[in-house]
Protein backbone atom coordinates (compact mmCIF):
# COMPACT_ATOMS: atom_id res chain seq x y z
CA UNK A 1 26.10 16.29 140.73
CA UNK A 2 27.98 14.19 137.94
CA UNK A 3 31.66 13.54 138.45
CA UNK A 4 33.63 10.67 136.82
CA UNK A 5 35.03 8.32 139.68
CA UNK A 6 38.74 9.83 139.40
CA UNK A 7 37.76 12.86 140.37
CA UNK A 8 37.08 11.95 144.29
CA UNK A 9 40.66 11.46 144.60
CA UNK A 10 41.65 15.41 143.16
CA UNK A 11 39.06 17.10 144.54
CA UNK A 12 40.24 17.11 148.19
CA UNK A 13 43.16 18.91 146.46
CA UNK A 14 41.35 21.03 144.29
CA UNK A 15 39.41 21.86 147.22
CA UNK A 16 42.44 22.84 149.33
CA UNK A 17 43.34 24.96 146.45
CA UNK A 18 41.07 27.01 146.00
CA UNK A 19 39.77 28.00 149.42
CA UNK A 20 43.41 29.28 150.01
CA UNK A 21 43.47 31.14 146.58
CA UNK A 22 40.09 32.71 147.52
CA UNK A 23 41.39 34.26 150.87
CA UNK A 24 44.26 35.34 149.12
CA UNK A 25 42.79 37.09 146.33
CA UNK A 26 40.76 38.70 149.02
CA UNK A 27 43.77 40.37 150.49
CA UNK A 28 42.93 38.15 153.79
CA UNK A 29 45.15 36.92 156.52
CA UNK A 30 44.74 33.59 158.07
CA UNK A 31 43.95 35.39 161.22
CA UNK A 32 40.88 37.56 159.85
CA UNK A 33 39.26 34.59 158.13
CA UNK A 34 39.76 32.20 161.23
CA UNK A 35 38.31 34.70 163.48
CA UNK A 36 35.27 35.64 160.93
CA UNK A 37 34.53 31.82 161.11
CA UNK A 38 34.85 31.25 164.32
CA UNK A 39 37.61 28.63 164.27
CA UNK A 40 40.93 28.61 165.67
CA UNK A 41 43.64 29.47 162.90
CA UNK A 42 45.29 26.21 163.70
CA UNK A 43 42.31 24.34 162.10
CA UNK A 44 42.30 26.94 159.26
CA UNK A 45 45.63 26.35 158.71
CA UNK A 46 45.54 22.65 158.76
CA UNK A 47 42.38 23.06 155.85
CA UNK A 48 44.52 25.08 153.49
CA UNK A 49 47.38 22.72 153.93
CA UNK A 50 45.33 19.67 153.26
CA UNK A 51 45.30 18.07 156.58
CA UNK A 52 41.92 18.30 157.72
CA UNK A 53 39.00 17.95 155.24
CA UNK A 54 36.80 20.87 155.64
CA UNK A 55 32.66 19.88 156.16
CA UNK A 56 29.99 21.78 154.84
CA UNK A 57 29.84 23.89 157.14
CA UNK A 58 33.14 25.22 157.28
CA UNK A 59 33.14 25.32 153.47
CA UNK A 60 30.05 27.63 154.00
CA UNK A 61 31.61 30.18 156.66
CA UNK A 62 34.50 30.50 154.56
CA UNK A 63 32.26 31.59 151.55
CA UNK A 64 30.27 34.05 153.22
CA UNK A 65 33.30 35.20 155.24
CA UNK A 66 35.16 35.72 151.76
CA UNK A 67 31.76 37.53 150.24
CA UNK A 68 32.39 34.41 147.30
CA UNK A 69 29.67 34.85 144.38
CA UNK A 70 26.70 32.40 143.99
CA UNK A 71 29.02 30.82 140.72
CA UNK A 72 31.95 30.77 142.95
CA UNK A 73 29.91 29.17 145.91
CA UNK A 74 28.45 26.32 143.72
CA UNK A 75 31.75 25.66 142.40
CA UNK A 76 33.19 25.26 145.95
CA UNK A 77 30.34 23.05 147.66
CA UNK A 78 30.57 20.67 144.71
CA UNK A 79 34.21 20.16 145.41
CA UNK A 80 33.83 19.83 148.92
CA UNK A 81 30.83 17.23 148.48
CA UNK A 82 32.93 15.07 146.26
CA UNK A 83 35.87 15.74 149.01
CA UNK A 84 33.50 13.46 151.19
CA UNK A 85 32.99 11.08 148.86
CA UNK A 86 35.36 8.12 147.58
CA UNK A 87 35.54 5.63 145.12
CA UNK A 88 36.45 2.09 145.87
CA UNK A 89 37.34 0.16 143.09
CA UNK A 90 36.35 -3.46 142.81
CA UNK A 91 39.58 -3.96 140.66
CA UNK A 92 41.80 -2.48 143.25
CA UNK A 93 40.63 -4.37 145.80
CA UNK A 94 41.18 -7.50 143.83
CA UNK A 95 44.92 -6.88 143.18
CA UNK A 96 45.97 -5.92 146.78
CA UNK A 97 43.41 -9.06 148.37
CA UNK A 98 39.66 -9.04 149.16
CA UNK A 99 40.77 -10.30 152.47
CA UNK A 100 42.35 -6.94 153.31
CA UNK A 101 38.54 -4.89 152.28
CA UNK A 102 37.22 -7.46 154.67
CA UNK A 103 40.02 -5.74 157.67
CA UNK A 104 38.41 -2.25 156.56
CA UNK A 105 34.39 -3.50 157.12
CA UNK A 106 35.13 -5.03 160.43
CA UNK A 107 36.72 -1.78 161.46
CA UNK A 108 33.95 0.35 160.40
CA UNK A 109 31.72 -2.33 162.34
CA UNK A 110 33.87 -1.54 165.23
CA UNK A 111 33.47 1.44 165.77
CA UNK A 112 29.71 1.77 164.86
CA UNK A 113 26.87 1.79 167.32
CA UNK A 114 24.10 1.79 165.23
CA UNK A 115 23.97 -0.13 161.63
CA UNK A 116 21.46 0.01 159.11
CA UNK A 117 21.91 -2.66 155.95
CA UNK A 118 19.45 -2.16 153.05
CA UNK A 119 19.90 -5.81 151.12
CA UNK A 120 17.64 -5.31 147.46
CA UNK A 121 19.32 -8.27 145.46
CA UNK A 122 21.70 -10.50 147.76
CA UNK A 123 21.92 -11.37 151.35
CA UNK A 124 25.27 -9.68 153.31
CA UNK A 125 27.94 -11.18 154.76
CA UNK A 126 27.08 -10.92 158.36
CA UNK A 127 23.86 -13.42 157.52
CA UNK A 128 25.35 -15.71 154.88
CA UNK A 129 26.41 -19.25 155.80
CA UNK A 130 29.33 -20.68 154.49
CA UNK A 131 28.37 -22.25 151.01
CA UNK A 132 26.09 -18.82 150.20
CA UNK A 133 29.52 -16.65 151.18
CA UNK A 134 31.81 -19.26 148.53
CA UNK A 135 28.81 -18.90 145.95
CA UNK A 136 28.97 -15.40 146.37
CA UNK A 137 32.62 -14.61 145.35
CA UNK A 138 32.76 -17.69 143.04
CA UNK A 139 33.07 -14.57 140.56
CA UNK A 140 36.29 -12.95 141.84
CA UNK A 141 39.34 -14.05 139.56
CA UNK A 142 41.98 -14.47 142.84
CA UNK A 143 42.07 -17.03 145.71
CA UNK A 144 38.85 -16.27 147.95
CA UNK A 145 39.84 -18.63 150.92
CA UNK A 146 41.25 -16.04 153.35
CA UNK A 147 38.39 -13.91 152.28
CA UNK A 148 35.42 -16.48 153.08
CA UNK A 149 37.33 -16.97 156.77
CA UNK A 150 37.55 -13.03 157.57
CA UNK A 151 33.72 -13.31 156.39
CA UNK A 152 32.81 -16.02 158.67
CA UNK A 153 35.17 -14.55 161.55
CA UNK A 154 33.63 -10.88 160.75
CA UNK A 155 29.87 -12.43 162.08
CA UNK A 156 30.50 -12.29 165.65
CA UNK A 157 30.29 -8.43 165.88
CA UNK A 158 26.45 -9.77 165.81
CA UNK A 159 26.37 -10.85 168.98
CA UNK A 160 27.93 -7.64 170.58
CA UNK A 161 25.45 -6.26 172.81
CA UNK A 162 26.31 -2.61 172.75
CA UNK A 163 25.02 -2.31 168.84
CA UNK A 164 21.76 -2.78 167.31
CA UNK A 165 21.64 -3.73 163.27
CA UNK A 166 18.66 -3.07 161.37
CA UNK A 167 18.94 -5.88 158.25
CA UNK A 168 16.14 -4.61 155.34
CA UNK A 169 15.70 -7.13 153.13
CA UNK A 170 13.63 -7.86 149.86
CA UNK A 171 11.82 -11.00 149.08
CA UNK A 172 14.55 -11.33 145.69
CA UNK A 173 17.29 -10.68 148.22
CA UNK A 174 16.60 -13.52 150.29
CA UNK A 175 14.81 -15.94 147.55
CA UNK A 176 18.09 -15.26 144.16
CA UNK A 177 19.17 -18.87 144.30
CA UNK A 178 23.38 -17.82 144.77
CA UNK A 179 23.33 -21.70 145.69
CA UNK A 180 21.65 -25.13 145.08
CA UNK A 181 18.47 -25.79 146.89
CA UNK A 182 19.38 -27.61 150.10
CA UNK A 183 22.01 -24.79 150.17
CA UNK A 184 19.19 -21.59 150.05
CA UNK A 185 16.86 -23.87 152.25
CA UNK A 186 19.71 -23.45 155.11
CA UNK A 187 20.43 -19.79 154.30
CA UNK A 188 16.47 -18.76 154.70
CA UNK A 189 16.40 -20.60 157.80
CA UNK A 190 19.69 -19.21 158.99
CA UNK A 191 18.05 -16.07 158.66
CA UNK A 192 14.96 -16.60 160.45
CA UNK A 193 17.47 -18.21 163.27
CA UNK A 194 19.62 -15.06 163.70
CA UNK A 195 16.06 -12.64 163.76
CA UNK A 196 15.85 -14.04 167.15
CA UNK A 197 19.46 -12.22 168.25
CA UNK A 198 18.19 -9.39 171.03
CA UNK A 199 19.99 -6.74 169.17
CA UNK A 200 19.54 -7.82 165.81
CA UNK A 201 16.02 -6.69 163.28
CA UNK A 202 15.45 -8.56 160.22
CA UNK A 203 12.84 -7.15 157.82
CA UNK A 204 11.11 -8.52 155.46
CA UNK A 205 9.96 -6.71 152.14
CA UNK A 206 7.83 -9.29 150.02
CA UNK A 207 6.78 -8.23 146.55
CA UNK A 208 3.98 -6.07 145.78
CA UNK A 209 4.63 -4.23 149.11
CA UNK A 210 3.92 -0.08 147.57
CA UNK A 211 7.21 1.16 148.37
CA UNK A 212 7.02 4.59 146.41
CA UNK A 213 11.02 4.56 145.37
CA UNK A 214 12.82 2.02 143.96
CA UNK A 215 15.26 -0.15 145.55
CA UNK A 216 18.02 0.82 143.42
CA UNK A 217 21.31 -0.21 145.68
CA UNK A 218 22.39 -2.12 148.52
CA UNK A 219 23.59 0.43 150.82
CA UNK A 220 25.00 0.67 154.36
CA UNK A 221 24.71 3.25 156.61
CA UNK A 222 26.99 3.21 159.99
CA UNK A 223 25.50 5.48 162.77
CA UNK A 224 24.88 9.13 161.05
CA UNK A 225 28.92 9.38 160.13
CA UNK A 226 29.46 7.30 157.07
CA UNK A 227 26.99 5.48 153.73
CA UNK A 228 28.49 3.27 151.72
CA UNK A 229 26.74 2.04 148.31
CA UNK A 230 27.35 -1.04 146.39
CA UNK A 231 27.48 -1.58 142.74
CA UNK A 232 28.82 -3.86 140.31
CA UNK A 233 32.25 -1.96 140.19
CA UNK A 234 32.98 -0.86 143.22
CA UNK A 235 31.55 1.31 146.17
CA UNK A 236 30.79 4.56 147.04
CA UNK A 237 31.72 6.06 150.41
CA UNK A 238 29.51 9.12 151.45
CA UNK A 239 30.90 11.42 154.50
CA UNK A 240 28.93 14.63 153.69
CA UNK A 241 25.93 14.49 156.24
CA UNK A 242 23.67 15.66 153.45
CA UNK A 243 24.08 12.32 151.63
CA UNK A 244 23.74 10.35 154.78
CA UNK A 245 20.90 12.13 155.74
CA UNK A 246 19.16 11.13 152.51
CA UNK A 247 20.06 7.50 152.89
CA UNK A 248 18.26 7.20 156.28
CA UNK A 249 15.56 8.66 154.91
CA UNK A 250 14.72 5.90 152.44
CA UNK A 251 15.99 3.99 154.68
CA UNK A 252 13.42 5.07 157.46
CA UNK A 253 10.76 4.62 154.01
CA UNK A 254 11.50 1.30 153.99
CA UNK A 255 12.20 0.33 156.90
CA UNK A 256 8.10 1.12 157.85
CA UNK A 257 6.56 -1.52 155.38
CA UNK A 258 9.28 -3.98 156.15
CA UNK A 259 7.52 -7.25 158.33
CA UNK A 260 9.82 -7.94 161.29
CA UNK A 261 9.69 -10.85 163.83
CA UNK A 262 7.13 -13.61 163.88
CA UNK A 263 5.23 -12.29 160.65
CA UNK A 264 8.89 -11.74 159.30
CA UNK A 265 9.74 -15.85 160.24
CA UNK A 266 6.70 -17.29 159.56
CA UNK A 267 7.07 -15.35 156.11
CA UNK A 268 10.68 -16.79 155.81
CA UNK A 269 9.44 -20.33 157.00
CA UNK A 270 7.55 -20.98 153.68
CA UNK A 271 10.25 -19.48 150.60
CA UNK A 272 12.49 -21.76 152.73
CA UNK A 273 9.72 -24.49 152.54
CA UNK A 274 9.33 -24.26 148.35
CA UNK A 275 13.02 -24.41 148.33
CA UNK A 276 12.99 -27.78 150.85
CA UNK A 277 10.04 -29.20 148.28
């Protein structure tokens, strides 16, 4: 599916759109197509308007409901895939404060049970110290103070015992010098430190482990609701349980070659060890 990044914003609309101009060219009622699809026509209703985002399902009982041809169809899942997806500009977030994107991870962190982090270039947040959080936004053109505290202050959803995190790491995540030696010697061992957390799993994916696919993002994936995907720009946020679906399962890929506890920290112990020397 190729879309430029402006289009996740129309498309709910677009979406909207047509699924009402489709029962309407039909010569349907709201009534019929509700009952045909087994919703209530309040729901129905509340699609067409633009209130509720339709999933994929509901896209698809409208379709067959409205007989829609296999053209029509493909045009209509597209738009409701890209209805699930947004685009979060790196800019953007820049001009109304980092600080405030910070406010939106610790809610989705919230309300998460289960949290999956694939890491293939840079350690997150939640296992940075300090100095490897400043290095790490040394980049951004605004003031990054408020944002380095809501980091810090964003951590203690570690110790919560009603989750479980998954952190998958690769050996360049947790060896790219972001700071001076001393500096990465603490972060390694910070890591090693917080593998010990009862709820918390930090693998371990050296280099020349056979992975099959290539780690292309970092990626996030909050119980089976909601993926987000990093890139240089900005950040994808996937809804549609198709795209989820796919990012557990490299995630699940993965997540069997990764080493976890002792080999994980004895592994750990010695790139913290060259860094010490």
């Amino acid at each position: 599916m190729t879309f430029e990044p402006e289009e996740l914003g129309q498309s709910k609309a677009d979406l909207t759109e047509t699924l009402r101009a489709m029962r309407r060219r039909a010569g349907r009622t709201q009534v019929w197509l509700a009952q045909r699809c087994n919703m209530s026509q309040t729901k129905l209703s509340n699609i067409e308007t633009g209130r509720v985002t339709p999933g994929l399902v509901d896209v698809e009982l409208i379709l067959r409901a409205l007989d829609a041809s296999a053209e029509i169809a493909a045009e209509v899942t597209t738009l409701a895939r890209l209805a699930h997806t947004e685009w979060q500009n790196k800019r953007a977030s820049w001009r109304r404060g980092l600080e405030k994107r910070q406010s939106e991870l610790a809610g989705l962190e919230a309300e998460a049970v289960t949290l999956r982090y694939f890491l293939p270039a840079m350690v997150t947040g939640l296992l940075a110290t300090p100095e490897y959080i400043r290095a790490s936004l040394g980049h951004a053109p605004v003031d990054i103070s408020k944002t380095v505290a809501k980091k810090l202050e964003r951590q203690s959803v570690l110790h919560d015992a009603g989750k479980r995190f998954t952190f998958l790491l690769t050996e360049q995540a947790v060896r790219w010098a972001v700071v001076p030696r001393p500096a990465m010697t603490a972060q390694i061992d910070h890591l090693a430190s917080l593998s010990r957390l009862p709820n918390v799993r930090i693998g371990v994916l050296p280099l020349g482990t056979a992975l099959g696919r290539g780690p292309m993002n970092t990626f996030t994936v909050y119980d089976q609701r909601l993926a987000t995907v990093e890139t240089f720009t900005g950040r994808m946020v996937f809804r549609d349980a198709r795209d989820i679906s796919e990012h557990l399962r490299v995630f699940t890929q993965y997540e069997r070659r990764a080493l976890f506890d002792q080999e994980a920290r004895d592994l750990l112990s010695s790139w913290s060890t060259q860094y010490r020397s």
